[in-house]
PDB file of N, CA and C in Angstrom:
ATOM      1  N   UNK A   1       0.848  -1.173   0.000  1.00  0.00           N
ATOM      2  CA  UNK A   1       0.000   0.000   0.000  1.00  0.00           C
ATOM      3  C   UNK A   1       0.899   1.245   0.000  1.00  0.00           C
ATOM      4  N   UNK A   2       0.969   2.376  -0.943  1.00  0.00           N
ATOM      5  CA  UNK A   2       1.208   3.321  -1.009  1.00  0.00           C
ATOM      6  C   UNK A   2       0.767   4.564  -0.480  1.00  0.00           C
ATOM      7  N   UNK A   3       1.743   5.576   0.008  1.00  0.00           N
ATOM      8  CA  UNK A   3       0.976   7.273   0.836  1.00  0.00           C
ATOM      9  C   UNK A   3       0.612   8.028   0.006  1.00  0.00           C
ATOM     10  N   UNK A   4      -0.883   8.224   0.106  1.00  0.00           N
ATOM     11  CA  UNK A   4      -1.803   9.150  -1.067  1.00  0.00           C
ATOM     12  C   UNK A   4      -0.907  10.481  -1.005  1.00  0.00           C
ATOM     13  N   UNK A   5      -0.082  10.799   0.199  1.00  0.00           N
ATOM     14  CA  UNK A   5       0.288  12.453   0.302  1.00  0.00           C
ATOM     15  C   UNK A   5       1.541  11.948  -0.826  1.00  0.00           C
ATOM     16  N   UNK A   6       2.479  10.882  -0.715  1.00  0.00           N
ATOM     17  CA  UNK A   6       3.302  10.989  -1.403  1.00  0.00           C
ATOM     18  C   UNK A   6       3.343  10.883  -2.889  1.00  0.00           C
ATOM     19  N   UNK A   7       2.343   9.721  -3.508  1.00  0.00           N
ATOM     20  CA  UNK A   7       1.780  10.242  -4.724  1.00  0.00           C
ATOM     21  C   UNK A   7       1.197  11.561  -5.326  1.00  0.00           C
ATOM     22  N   UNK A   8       0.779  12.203  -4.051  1.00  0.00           N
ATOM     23  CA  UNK A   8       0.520  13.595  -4.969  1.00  0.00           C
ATOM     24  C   UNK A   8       1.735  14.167  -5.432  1.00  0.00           C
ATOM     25  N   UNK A   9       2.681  14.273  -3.919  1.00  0.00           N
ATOM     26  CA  UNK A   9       3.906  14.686  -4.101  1.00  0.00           C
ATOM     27  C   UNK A   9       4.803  14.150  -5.963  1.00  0.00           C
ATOM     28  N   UNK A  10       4.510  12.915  -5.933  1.00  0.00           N
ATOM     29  CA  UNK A  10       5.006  12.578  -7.293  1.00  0.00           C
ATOM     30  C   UNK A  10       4.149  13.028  -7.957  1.00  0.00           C
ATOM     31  N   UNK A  11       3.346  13.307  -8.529  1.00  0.00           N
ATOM     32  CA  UNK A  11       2.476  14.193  -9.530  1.00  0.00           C
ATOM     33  C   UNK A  11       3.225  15.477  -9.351  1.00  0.00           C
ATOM     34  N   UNK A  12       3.062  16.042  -8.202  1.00  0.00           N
ATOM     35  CA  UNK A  12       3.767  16.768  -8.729  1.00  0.00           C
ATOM     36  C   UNK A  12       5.395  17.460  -9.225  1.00  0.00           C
ATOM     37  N   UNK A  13       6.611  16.234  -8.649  1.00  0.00           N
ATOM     38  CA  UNK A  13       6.983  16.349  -9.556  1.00  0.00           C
ATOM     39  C   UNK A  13       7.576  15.802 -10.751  1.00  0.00           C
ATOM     40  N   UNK A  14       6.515  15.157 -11.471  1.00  0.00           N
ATOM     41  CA  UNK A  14       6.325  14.908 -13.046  1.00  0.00           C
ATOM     42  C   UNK A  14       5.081  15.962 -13.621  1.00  0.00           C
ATOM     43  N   UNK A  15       5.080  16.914 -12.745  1.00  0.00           N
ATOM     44  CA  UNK A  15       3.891  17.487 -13.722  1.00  0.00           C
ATOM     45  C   UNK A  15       2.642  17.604 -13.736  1.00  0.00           C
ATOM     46  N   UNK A  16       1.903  16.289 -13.320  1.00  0.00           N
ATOM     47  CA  UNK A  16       0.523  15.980 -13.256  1.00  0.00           C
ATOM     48  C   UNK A  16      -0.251  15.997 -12.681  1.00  0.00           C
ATOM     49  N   UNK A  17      -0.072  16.980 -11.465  1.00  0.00           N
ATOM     50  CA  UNK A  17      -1.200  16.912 -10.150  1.00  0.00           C
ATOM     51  C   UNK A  17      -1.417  18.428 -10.325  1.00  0.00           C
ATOM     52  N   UNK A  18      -2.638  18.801 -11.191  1.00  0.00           N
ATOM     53  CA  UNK A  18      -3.420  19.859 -11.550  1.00  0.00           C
ATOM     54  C   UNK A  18      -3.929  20.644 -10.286  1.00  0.00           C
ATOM     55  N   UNK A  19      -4.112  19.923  -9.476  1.00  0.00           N
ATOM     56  CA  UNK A  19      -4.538  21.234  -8.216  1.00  0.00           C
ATOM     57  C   UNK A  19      -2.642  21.892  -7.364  1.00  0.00           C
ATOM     58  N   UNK A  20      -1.755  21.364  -8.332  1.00  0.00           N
ATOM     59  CA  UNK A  20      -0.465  22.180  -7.326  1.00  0.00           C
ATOM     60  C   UNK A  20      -0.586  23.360  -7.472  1.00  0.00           C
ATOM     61  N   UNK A  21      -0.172  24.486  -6.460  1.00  0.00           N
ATOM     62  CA  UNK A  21       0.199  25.825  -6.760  1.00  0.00           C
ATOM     63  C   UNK A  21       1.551  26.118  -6.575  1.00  0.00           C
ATOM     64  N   UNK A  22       2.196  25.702  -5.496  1.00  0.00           N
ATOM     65  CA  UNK A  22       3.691  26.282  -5.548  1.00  0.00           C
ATOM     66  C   UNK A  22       4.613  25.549  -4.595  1.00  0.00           C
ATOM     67  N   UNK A  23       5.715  25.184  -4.693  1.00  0.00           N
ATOM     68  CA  UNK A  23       6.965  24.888  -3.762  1.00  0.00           C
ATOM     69  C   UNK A  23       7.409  25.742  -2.897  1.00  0.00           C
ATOM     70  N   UNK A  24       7.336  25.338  -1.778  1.00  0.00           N
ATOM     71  CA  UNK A  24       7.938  25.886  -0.806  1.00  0.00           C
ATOM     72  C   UNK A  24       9.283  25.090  -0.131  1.00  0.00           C
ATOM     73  N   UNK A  25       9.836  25.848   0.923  1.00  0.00           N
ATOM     74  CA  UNK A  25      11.098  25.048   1.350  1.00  0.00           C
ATOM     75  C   UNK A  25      10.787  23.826   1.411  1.00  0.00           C
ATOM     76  N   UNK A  26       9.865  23.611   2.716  1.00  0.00           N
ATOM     77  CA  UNK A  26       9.592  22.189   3.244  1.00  0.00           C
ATOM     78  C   UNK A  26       8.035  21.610   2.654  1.00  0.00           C
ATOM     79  N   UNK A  27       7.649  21.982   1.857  1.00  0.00           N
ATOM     80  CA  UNK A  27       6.592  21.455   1.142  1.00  0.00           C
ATOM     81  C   UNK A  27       5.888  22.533  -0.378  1.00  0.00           C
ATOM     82  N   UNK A  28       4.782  21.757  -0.237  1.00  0.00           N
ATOM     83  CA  UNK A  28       4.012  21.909  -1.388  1.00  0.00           C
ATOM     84  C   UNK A  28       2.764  22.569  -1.496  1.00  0.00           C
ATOM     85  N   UNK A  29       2.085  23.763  -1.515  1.00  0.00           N
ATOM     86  CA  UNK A  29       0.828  24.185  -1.745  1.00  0.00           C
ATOM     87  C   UNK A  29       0.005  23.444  -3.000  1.00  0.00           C
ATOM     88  N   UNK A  30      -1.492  23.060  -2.335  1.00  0.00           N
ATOM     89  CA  UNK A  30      -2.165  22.537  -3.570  1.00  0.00           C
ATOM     90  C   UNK A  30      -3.603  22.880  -3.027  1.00  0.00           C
ATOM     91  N   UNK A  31      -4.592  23.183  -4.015  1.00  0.00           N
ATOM     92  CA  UNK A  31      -5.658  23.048  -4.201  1.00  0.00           C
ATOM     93  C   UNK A  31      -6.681  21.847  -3.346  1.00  0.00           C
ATOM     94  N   UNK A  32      -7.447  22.251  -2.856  1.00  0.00           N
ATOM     95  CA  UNK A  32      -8.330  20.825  -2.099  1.00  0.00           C
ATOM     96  C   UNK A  32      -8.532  20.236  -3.487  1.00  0.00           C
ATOM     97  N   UNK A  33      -9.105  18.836  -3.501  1.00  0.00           N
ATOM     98  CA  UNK A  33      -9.581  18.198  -4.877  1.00  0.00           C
ATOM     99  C   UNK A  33     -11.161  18.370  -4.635  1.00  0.00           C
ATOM    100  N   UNK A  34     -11.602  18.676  -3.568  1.00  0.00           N
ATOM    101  CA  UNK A  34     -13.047  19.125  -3.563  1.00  0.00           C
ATOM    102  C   UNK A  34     -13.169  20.752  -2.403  1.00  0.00           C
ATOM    103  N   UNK A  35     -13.963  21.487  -3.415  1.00  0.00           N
ATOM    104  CA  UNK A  35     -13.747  22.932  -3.245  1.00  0.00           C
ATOM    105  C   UNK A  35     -15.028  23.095  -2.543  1.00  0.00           C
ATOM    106  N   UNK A  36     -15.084  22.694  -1.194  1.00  0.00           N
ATOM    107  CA  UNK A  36     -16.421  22.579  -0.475  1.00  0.00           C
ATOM    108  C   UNK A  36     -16.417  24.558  -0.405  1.00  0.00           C
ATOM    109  N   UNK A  37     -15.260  25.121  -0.292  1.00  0.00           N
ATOM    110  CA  UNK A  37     -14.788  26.566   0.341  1.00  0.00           C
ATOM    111  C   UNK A  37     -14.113  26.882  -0.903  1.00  0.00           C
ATOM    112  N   UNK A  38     -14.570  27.703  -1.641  1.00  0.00           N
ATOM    113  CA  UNK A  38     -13.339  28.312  -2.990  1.00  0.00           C
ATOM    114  C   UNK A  38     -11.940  28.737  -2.278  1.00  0.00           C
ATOM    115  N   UNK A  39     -10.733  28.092  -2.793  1.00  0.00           N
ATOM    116  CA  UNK A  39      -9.815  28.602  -2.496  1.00  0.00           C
ATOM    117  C   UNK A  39      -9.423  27.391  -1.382  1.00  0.00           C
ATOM    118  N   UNK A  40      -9.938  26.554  -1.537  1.00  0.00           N
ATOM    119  CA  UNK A  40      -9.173  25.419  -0.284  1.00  0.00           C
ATOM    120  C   UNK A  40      -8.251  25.366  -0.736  1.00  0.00           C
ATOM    121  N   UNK A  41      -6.930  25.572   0.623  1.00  0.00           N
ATOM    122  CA  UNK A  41      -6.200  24.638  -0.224  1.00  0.00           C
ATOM    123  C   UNK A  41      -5.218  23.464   1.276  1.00  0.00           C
ATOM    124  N   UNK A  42      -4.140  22.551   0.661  1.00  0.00           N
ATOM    125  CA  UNK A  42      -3.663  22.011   1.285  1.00  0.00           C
ATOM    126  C   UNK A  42      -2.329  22.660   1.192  1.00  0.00           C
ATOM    127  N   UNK A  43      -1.704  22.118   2.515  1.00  0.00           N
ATOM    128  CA  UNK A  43       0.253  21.721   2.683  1.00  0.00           C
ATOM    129  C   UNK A  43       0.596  20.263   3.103  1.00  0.00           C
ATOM    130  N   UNK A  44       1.169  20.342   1.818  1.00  0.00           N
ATOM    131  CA  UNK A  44       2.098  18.881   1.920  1.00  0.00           C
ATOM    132  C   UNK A  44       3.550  18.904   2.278  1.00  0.00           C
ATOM    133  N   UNK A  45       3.878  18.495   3.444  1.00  0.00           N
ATOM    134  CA  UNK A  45       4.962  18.720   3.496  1.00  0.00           C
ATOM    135  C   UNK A  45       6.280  17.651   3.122  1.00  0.00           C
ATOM    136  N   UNK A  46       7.299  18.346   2.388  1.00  0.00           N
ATOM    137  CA  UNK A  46       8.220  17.099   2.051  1.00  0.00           C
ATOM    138  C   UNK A  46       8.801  16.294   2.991  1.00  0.00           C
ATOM    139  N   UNK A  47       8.460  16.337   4.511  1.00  0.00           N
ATOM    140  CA  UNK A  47       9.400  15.003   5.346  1.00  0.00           C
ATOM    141  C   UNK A  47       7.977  14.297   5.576  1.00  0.00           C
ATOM    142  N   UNK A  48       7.875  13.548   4.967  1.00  0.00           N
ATOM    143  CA  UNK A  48       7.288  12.030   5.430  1.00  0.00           C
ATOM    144  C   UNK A  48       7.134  12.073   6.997  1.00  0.00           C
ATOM    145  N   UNK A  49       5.805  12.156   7.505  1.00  0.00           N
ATOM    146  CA  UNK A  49       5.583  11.978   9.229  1.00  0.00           C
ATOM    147  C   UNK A  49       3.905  12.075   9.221  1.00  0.00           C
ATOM    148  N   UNK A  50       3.529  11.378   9.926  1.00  0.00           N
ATOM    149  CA  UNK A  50       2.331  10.690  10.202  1.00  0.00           C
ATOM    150  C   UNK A  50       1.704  12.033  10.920  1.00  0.00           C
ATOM    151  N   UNK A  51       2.589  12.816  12.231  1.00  0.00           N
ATOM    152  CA  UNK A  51       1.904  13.367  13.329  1.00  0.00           C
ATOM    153  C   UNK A  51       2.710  14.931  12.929  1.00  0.00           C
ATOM    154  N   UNK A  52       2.523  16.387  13.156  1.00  0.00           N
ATOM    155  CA  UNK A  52       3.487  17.288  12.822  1.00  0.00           C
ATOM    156  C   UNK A  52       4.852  17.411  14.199  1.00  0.00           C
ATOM    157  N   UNK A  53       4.172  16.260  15.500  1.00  0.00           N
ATOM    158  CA  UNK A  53       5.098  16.425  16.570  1.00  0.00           C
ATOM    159  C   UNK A  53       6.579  15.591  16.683  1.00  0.00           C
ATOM    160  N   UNK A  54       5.935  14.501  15.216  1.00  0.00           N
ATOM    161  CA  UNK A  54       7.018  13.853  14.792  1.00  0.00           C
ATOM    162  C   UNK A  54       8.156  14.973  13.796  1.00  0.00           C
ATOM    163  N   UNK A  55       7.915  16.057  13.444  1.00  0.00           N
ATOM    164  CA  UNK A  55       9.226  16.876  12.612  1.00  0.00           C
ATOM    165  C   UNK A  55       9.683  16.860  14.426  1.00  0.00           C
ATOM    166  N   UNK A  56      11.067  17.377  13.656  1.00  0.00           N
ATOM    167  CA  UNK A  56      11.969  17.841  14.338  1.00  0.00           C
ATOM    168  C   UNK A  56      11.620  19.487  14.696  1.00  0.00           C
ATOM    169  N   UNK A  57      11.887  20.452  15.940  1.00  0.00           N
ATOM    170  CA  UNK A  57      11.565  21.415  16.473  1.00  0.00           C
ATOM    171  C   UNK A  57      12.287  22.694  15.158  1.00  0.00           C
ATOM    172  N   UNK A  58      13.052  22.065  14.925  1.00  0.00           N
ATOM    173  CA  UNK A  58      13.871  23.088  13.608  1.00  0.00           C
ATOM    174  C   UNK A  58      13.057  23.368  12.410  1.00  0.00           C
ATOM    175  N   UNK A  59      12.538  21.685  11.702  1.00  0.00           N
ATOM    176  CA  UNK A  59      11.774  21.473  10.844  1.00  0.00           C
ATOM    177  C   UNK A  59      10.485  22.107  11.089  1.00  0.00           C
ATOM    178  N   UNK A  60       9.888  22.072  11.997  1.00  0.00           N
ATOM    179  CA  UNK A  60       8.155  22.730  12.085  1.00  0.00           C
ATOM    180  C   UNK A  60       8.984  24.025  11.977  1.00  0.00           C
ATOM    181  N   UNK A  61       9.863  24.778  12.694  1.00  0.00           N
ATOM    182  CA  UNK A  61       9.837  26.245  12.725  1.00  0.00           C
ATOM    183  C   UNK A  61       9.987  26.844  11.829  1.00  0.00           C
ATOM    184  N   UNK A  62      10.620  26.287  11.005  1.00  0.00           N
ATOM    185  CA  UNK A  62      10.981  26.683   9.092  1.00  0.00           C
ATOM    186  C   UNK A  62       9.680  26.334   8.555  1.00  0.00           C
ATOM    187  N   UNK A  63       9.050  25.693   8.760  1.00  0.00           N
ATOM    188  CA  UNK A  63       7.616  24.975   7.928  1.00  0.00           C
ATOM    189  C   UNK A  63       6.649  26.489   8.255  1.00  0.00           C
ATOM    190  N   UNK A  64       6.572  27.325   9.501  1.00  0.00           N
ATOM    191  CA  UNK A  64       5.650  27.654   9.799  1.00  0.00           C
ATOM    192  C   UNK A  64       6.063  29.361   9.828  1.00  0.00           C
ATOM    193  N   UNK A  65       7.128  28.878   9.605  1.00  0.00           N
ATOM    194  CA  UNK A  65       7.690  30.784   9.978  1.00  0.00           C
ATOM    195  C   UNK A  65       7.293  31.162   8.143  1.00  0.00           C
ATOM    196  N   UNK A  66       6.717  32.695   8.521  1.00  0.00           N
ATOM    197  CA  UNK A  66       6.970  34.179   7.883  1.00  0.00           C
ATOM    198  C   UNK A  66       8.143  34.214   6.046  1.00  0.00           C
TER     199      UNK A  66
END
C-alpha cells in the first residue's frame, strides 16, 4: 500500500497533479480536490511523518515561519 500524500507529491513532480500551486522550502501548496470553500487549499509537506510532533523542532519552525 502506497501514501496518497506521497503520490501527490510525485504528480507533482512529473507534472501531473493539476490542483499544485507552488513549492515551498519544506513542502508543497495545492488546491483541495473538492472545493467545499473556494480557495481550499492544502500543505504537503516534504518530510514524510504521520503526526506534525514527529518533525523535528527546527523542521516545524521553518515549515511555519513568515
Amino acid at each position: 500500500m502506497s501514501c496518497f500524500i506521497c503520490e501527490r507529491i510525485e504528480m507533482i513532480k512529473d507534472g501531473t497533479n493539476p490542483y499544485f500551486v507552488t513549492e515551498l522550502e519544506t513542502g508543497y501548496v495545492v488546491l483541495g480536490d473538492y472545493q467545499r470553500y473556494k480557495g481550499y487549499t492544502c500543505f504537503l509537506s516534504k518530510l514524510h511523518v504521520t503526526e506534525l510532533h514527529f518533525m523535528t523542532k527546527e523542521y516545524r519552525i521553518n515549515t511555519w515561519k513568515k
